[in-house]
Protein backbone atom coordinates (compact mmCIF):
# COMPACT_ATOMS: atom_id res chain seq x y z
CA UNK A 1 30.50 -15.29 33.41
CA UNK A 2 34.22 -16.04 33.78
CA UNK A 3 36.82 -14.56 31.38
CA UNK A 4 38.11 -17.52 29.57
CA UNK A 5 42.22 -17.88 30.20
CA UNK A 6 44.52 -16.12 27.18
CA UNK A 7 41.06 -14.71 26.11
CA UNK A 8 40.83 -11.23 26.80
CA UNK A 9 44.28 -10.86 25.37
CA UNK A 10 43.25 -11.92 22.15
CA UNK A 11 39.80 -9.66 22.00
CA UNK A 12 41.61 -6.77 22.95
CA UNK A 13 44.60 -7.15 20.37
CA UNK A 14 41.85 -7.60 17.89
CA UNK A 15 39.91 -4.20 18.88
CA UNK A 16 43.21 -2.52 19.18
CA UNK A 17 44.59 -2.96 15.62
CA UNK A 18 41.82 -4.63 13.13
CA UNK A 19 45.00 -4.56 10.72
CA UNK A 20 47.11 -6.98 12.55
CA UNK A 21 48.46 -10.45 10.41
CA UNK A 22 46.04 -12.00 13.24
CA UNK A 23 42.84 -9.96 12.92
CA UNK A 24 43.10 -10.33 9.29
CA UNK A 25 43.23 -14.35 9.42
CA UNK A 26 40.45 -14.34 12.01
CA UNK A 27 38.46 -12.68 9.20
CA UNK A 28 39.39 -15.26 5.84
CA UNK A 29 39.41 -18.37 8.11
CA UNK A 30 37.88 -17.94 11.78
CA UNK A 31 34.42 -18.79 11.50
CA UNK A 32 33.18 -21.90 12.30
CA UNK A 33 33.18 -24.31 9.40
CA UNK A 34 36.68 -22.75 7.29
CA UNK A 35 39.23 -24.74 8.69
CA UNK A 36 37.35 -27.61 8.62
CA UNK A 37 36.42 -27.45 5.18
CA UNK A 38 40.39 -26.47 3.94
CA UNK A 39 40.93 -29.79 6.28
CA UNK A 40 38.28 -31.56 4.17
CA UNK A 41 40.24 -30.16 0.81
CA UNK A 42 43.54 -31.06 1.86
CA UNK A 43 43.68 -34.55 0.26
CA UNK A 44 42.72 -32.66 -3.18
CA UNK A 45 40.01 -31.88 -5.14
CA UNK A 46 35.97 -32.71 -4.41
CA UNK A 47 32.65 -32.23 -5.28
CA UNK A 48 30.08 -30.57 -3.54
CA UNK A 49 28.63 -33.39 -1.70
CA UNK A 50 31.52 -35.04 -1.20
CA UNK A 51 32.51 -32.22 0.90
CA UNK A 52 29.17 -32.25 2.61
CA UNK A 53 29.28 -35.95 3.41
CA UNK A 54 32.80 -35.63 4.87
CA UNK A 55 32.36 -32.62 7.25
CA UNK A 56 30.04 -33.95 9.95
CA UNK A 57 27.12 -31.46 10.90
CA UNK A 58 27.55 -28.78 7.60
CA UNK A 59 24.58 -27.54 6.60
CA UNK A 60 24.45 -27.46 2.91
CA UNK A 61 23.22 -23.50 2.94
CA UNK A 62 26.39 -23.04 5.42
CA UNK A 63 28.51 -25.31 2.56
CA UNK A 64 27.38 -23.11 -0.24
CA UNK A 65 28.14 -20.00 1.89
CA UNK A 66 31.31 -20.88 3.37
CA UNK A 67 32.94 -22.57 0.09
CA UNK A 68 31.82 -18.82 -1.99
CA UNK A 69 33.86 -16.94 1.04
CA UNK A 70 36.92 -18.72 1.11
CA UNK A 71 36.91 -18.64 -2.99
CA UNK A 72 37.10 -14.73 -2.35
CA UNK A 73 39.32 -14.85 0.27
CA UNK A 74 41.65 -17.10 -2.80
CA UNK A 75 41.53 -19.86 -0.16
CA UNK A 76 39.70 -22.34 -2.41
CA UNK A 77 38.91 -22.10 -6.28
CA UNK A 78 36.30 -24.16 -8.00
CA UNK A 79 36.32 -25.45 -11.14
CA UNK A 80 32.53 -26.46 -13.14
CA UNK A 81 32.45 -30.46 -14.76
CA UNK A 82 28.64 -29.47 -15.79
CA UNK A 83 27.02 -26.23 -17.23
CA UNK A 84 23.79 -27.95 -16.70
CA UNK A 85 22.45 -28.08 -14.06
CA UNK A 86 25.91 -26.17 -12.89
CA UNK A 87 27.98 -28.38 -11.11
CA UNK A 88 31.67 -27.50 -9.62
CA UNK A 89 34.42 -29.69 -7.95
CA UNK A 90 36.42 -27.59 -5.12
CA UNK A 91 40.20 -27.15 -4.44
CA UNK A 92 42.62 -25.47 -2.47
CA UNK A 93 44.94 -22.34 -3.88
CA UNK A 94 48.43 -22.72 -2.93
CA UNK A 95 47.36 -19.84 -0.27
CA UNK A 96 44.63 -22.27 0.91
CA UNK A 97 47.48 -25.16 0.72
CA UNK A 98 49.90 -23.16 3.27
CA UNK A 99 47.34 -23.65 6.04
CA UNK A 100 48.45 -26.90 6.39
CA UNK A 101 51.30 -26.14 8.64
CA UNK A 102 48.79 -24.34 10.61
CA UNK A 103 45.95 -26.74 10.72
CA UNK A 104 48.32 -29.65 11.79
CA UNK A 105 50.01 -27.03 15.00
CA UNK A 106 46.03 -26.45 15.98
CA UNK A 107 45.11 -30.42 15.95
CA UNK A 108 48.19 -30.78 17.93
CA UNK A 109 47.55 -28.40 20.37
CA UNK A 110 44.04 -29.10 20.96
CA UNK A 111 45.18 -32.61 21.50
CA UNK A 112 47.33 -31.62 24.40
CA UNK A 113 50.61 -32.73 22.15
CA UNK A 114 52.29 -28.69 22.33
């Protein structure tokens, strides 16, 4: 298998110092589905299944999972609109509102525009 350009550099940073700024976002918001769903939040608050509907391919077991991690991380906070059954609408913290900046540089980049 061939080592994937930049790559290495990255992995090895990352077992050389699990404290570094880097290592520590990789952890809150490097999985799969994070940055998609903060993308998804961006516009403002939403319900479950509104979230669901809008990011294509989400499981709603993955939803459920990903949307309780980021709420740790602070990323997101939900808010309930019914005790019963429990129902919750989603938005972002003003920490899950800076990655913005960052989200728009990594849409530009994979577009070939930086």
């Amino acid at each position: 298998m061939a080592a994937q350009p930049g790559r290495g550099t990255m992995d090895a940073m990352a077992r050389t110092d699990p404290d570094s700024p880097l290592a520590a976002a990789v952890a809150r918001v490097g999985d799969r589905w994070s940055l998609l769903l903060v993308e998804a939040l961006l516009p403002g608050p939403r319900r479950f299944n509104e979230i669901l509907d809008s990011v294509e391919g989400i499981a709603p077991n993955i939803l459920s999972q990903r949307l309780k991690h980021l709420e740790q991380e602070a990323i997101v906070i939900s808010r309930a609109y019914s005790k019963r059954p429990p129902r919750f609408t989603y938005e972002l913290s003003a920490r899950g509102r800076g990655l913005a900046g960052a989200l728009r540089l990594l849409a530009h980049w994979a577009a070939g525009r930086v």
